[in-house]
Every structure is written in structure tokens, then in C-alpha cells.
C-alpha atoms as a PDB file:
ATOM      1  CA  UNK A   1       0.875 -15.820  51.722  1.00  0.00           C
ATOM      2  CA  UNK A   2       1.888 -18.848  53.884  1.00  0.00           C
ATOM      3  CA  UNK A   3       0.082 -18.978  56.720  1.00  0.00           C
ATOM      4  CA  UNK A   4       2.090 -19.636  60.448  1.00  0.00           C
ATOM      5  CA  UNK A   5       0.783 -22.737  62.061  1.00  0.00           C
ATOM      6  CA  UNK A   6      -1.654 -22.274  65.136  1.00  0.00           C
ATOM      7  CA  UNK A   7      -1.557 -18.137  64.196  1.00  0.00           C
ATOM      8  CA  UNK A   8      -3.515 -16.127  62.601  1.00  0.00           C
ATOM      9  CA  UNK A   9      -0.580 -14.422  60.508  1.00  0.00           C
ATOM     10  CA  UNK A  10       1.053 -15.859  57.683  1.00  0.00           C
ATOM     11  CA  UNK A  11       5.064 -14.911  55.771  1.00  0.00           C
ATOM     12  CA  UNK A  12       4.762 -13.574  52.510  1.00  0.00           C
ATOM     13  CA  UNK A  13       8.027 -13.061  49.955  1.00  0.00           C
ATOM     14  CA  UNK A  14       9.312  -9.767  48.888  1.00  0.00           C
ATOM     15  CA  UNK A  15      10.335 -10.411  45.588  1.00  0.00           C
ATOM     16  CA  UNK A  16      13.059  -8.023  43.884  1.00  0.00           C
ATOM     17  CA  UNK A  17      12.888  -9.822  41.042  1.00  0.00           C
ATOM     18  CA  UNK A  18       9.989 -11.207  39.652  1.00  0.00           C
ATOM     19  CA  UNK A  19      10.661 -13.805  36.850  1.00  0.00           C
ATOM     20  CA  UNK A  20      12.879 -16.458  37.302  1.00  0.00           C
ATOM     21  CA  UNK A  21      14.712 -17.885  33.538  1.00  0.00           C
ATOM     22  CA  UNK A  22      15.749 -21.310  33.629  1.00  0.00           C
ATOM     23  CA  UNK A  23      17.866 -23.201  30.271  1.00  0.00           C
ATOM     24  CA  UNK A  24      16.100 -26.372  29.021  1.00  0.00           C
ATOM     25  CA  UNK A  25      18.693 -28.647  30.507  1.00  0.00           C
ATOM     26  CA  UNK A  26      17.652 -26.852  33.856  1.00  0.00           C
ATOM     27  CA  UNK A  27      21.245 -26.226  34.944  1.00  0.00           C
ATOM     28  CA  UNK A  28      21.619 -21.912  34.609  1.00  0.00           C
ATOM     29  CA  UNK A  29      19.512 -19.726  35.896  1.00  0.00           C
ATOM     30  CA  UNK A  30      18.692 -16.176  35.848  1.00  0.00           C
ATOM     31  CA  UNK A  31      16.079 -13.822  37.561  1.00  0.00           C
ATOM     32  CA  UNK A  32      14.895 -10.504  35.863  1.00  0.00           C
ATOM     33  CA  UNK A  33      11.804  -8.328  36.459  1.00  0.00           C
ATOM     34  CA  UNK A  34       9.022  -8.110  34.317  1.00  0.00           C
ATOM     35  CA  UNK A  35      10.027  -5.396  32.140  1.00  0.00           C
ATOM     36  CA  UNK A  36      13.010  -6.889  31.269  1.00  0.00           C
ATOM     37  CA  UNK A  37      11.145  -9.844  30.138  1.00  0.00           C
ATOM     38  CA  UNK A  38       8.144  -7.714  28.154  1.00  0.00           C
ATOM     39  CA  UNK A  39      11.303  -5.708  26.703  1.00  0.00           C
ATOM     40  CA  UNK A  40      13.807  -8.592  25.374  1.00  0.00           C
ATOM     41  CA  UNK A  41      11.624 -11.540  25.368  1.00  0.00           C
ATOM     42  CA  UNK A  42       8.958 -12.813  23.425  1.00  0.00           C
ATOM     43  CA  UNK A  43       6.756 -16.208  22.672  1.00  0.00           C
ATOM     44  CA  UNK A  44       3.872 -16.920  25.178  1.00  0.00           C
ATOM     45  CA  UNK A  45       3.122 -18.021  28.737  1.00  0.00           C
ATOM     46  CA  UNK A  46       4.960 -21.330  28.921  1.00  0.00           C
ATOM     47  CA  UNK A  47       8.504 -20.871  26.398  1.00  0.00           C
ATOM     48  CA  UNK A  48      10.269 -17.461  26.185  1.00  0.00           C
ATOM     49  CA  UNK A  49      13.030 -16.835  24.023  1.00  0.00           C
ATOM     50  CA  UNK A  50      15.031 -14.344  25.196  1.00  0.00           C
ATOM     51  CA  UNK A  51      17.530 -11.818  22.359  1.00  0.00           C
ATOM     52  CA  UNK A  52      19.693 -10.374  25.517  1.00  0.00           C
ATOM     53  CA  UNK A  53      21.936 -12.177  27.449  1.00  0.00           C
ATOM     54  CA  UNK A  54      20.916 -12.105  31.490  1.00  0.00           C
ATOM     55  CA  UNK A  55      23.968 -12.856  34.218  1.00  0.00           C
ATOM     56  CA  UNK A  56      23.119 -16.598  34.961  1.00  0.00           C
ATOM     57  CA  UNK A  57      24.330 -18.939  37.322  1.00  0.00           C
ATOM     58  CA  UNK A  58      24.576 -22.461  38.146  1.00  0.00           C
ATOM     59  CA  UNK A  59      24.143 -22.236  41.477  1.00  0.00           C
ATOM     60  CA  UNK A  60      19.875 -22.310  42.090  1.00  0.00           C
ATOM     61  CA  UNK A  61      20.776 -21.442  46.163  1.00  0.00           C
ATOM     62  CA  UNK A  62      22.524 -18.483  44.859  1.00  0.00           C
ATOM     63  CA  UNK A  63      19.145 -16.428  44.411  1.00  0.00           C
ATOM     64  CA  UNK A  64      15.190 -16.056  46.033  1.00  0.00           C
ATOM     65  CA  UNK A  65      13.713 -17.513  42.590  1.00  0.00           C
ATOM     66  CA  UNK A  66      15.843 -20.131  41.692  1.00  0.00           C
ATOM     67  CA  UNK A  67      15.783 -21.355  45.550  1.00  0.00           C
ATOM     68  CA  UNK A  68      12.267 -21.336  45.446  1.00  0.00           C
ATOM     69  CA  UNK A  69      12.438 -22.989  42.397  1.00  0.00           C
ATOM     70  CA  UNK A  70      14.541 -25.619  43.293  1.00  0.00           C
ATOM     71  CA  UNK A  71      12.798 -26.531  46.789  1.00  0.00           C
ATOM     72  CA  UNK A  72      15.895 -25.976  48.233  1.00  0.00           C
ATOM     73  CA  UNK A  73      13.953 -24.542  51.597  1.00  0.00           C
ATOM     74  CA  UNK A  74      17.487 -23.869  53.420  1.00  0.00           C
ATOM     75  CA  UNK A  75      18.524 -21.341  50.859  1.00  0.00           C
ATOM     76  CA  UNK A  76      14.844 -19.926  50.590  1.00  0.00           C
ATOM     77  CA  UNK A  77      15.293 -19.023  53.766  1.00  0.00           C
ATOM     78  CA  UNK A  78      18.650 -17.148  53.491  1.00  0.00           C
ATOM     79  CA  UNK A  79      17.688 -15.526  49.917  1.00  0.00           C
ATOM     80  CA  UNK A  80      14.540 -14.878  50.021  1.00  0.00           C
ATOM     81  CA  UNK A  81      13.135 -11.444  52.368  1.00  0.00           C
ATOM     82  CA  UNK A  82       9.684 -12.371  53.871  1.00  0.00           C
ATOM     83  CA  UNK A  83       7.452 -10.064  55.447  1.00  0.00           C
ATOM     84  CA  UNK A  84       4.678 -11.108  58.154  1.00  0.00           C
ATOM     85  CA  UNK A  85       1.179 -10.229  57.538  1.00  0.00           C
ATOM     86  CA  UNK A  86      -2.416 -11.089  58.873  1.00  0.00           C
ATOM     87  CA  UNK A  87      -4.218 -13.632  57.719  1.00  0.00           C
ATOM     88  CA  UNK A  88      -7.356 -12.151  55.614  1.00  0.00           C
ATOM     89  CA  UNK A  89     -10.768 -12.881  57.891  1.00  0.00           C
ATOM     90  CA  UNK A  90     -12.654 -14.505  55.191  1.00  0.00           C
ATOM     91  CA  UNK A  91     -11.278 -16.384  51.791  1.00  0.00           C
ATOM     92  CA  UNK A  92     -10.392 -13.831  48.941  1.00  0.00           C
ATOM     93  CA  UNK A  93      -9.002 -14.401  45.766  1.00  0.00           C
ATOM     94  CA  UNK A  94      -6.406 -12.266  43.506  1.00  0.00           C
ATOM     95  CA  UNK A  95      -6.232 -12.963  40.034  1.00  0.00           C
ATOM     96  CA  UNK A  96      -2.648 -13.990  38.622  1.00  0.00           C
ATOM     97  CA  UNK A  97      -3.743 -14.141  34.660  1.00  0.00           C
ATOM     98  CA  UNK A  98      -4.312 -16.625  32.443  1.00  0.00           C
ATOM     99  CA  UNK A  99      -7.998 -17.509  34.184  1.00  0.00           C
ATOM    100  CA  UNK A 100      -5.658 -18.369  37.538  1.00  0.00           C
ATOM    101  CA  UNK A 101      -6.545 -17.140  41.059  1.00  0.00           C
ATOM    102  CA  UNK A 102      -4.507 -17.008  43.915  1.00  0.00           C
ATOM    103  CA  UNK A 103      -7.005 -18.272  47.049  1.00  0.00           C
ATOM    104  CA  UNK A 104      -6.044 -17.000  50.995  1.00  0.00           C
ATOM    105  CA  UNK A 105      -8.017 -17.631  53.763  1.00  0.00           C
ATOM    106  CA  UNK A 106      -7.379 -18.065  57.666  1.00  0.00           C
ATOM    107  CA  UNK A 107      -8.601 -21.352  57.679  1.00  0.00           C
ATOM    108  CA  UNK A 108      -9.546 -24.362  55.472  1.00  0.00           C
ATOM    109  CA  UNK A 109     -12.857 -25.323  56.755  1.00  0.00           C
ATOM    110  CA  UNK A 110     -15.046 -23.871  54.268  1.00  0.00           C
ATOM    111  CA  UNK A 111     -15.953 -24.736  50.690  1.00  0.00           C
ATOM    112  CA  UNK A 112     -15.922 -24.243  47.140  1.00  0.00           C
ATOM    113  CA  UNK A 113     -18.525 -25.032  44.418  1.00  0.00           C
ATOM    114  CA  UNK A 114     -17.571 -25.866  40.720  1.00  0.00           C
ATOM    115  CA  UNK A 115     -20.622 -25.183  38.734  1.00  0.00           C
ATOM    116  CA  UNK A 116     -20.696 -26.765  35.128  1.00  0.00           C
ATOM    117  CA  UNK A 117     -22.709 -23.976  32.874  1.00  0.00           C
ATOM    118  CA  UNK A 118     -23.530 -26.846  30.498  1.00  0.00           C
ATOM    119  CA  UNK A 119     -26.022 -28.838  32.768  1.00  0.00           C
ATOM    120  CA  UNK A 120     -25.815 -26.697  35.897  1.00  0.00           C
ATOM    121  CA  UNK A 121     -23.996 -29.941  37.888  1.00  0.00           C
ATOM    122  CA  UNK A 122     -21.935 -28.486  41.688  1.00  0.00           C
ATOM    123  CA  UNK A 123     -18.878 -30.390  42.926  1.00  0.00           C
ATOM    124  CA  UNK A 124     -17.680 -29.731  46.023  1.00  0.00           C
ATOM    125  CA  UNK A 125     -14.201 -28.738  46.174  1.00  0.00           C
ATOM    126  CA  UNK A 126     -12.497 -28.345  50.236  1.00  0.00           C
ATOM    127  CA  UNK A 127     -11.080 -24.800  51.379  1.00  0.00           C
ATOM    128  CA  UNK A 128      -7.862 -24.301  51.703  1.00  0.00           C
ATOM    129  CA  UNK A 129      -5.726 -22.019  53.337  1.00  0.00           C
ATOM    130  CA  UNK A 130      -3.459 -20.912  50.512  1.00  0.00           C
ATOM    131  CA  UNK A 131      -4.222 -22.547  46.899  1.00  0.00           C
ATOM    132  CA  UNK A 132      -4.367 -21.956  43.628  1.00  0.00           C
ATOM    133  CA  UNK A 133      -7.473 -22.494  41.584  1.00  0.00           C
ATOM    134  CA  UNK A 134      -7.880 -22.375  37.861  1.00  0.00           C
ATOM    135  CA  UNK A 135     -11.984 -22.905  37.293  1.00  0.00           C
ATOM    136  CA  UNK A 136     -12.725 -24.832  34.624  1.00  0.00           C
ATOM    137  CA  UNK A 137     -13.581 -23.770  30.941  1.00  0.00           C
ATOM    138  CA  UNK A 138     -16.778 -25.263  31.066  1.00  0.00           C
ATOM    139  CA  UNK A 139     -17.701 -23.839  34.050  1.00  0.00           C
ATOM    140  CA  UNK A 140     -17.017 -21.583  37.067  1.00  0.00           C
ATOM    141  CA  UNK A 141     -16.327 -21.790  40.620  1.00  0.00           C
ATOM    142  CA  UNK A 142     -18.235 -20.148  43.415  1.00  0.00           C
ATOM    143  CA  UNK A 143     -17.649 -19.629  47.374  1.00  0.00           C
ATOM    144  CA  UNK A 144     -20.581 -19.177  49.786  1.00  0.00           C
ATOM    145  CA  UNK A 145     -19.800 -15.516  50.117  1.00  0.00           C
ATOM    146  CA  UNK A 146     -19.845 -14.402  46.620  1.00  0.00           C
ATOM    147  CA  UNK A 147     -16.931 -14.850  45.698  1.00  0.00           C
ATOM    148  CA  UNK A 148     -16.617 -16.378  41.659  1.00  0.00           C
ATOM    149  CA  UNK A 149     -13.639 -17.667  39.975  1.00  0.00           C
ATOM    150  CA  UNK A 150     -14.257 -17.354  36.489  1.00  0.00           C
ATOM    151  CA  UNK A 151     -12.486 -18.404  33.705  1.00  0.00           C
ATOM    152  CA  UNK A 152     -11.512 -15.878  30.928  1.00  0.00           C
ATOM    153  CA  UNK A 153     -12.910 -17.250  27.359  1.00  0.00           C
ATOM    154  CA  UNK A 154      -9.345 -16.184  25.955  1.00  0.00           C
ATOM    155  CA  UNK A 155      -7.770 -18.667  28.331  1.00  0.00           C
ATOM    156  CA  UNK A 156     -10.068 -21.481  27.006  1.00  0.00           C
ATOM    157  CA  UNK A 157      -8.575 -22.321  23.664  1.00  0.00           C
ATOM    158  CA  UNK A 158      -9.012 -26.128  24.574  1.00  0.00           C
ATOM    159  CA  UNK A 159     -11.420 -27.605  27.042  1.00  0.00           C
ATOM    160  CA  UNK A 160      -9.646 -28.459  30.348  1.00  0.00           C
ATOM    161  CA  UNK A 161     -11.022 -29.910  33.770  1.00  0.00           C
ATOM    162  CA  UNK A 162      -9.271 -27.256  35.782  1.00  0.00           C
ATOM    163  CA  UNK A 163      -7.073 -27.590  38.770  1.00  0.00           C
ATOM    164  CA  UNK A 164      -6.753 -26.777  42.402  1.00  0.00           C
ATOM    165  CA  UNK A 165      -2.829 -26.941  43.863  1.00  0.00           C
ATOM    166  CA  UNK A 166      -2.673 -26.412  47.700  1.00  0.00           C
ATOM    167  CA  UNK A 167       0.272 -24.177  48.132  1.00  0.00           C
ATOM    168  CA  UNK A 168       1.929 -25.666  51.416  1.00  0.00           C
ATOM    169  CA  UNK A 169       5.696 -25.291  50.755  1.00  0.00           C
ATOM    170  CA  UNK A 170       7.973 -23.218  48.988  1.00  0.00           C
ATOM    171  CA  UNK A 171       8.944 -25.245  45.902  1.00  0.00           C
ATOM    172  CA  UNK A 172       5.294 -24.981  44.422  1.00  0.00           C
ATOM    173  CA  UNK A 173       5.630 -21.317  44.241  1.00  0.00           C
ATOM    174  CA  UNK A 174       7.275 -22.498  40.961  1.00  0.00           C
ATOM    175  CA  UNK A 175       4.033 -23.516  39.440  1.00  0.00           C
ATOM    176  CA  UNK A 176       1.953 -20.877  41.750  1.00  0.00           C
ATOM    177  CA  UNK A 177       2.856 -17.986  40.117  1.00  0.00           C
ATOM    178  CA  UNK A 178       4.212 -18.856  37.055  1.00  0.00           C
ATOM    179  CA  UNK A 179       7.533 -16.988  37.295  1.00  0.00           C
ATOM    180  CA  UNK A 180       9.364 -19.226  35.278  1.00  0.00           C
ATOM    181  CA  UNK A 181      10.270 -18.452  31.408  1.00  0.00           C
ATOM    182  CA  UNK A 182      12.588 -21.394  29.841  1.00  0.00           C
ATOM    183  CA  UNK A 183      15.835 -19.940  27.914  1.00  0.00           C
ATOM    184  CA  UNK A 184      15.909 -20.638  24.111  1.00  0.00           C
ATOM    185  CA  UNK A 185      19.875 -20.262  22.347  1.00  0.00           C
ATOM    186  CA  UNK A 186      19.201 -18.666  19.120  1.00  0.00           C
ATOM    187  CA  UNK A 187      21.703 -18.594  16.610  1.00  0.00           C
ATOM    188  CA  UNK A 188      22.689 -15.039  15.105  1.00  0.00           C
ATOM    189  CA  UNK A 189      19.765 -15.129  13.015  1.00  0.00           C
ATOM    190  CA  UNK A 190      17.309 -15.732  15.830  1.00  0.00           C
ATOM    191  CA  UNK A 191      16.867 -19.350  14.704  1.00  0.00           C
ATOM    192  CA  UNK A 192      16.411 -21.525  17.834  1.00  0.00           C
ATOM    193  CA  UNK A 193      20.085 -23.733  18.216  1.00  0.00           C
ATOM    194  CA  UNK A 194      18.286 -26.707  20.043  1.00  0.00           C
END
């Protein structure tokens, strides 16, 4: 949700397709929906390698994703179908896997508190309107109104120091929602070509 400045309403994106599949030389590109990726792609949240050929393109302003991708905001706005909705009254938070949250809020003058469960230390973090947060492993975060952003221990293979990324135009959808799943060539025996 990107909220409409001086409203209380913000333009959210009706995605038809929900994954967008980029080669390593991030020239082609190809958007597919989840199940196609769960059905005819496998490795793990950061490198897919895909055994079915998807139509691909090398034009990014050619589809929602790739625009979005690309930060080509033009295109975004020709490709992509938005729909207007209100702006939630107080901050929530939708989980988006992988011990990331999605934050909305109507406004950013409120605050967040990362709590460290080691020694019990609070840093402030500032509101924002649309962000995403990913608490971290040694620790949680908390908002005045109960709301806690915890991390899942399955997430936490290595210690990290978390991250906050204020979503405030369309290009860092990209790393938002983590639609993107890079193209591997395999050979005929599945053996990666590059």
C-alpha cells in the first residue's frame, strides 16, 4: 500500500502475476505465479533454477513486475492495475515470510522499539508509513499498541542486525516483496551452464 500524499487513502497493485524471473546478466525477464514456480522450480529464497522454459522478454516496460523491477515508474503506471484503498487507522503489520513484515500505517509519527532478548537493551526505530521490517535475530521489535515483529528461529541461521526499508517508490517493491527468482541455464543434465 502506497499511501496518497495529504489523503488518507493509499494505491495498492493488483498483481496477476506474482513472481517476477530475471537471467543473471539481468537482460530477460519473465513473470509467473507462484505455482508455477513451487511446480518447475526449485533451490531456496534468493537463486531458483527453473527445468521449464517461461516466455521471456527483453523488454522490462513490457510487464507490471519487470517495470516495477526496473524503476521504470512510466511503464508502472501503464502495466501495472492499482486499486485505491483506505489507509489502516493504526500501524499493522502482515507477515511476507522469511521473519519479514510488511508495516502500513496512516501516518509516520509513531514509533518502534527493537528489544535485544540478550540484555533487554530498546532502540528506537521512527514510524513509517509503508516499510518493511525484518526484526533482528537477537531480538524482537515491538509497537506501543501490541503489536510484535518477531523473528522466526528458522530464519536465523546466522546472526544479522536486521533491517528497516521505507517503501516510498515503486522500484523497491523489488526488494519489498521478494518477487524476484534469478534464472539458472542448465544443461540437459540439469548441470548449471554458467
Amino acid at each position: 500500500l502506497r499511501p496518497i500524499e495529504k489523503t488518507t487513502t493509499g494505491s495498492r497493485f493488483k498483481l496477476k502475476k506474482t513472481t517476477l524471473l530475471v537471467s543473471q546478466q539481468k537482460t530477460t525477464y519473465a513473470e509467473a505465479e507462484d505455482w508455477e514456480i513451487i511446480h518447475h522450480c526449485g533451490g531456496n529464497s534468493k537463486l531458483k533454477l527453473c527445468h521449464r522454459t517461461f516466455a521471456t522478454t527483453s523488454r522490462p516496460q513490457t510487464g507490471c513486475l519487470s517495470s516495477l523491477f526496473t524503476g521504470m515508474e512510466e511503464h508502472v503506471l501503464e502495466q501495472c492495475e492499482q486499486k485505491i484503498e483506505t489507509l489502516p487507522p493504526q500501524p499493522r503489520a502482515v507477515s511476507l515470510g522469511l521473519s519479514t513484515f510488511l508495516v502500513e500505517a496512516p501516518n509516520n509519527d509513531y514509533t518502534w522499539i527493537n528489544i535485544s532478548r540478550e540484555n533487554g537493551q530498546r532502540t528506537i526505530i521512527p514510524g513509517c508509513t509503508s516499510c518493511v521490517i525484518r526484526p533482528p535475530c537477537s531480538g524482537y521489535v515491538e509497537h506501543p499498541n501490541g503489536i510484535q515483529l518477531v523473528p522466526s528461529g528458522d530464519d536465523c541461521e546466522m546472526e544479522d542486525q536486521g533491517d528497516v526499508k521505507e517503501v516510498v517508490q515503486p522500484d523497491l517493491w523489488r526488494d519489498v516483496l521478494g518477487l524476484i527468482a534469478e534464472v539458472v541455464p542448465l544443461d540437459d543434465d540439469g548441470i548449471r551452464t554458467q
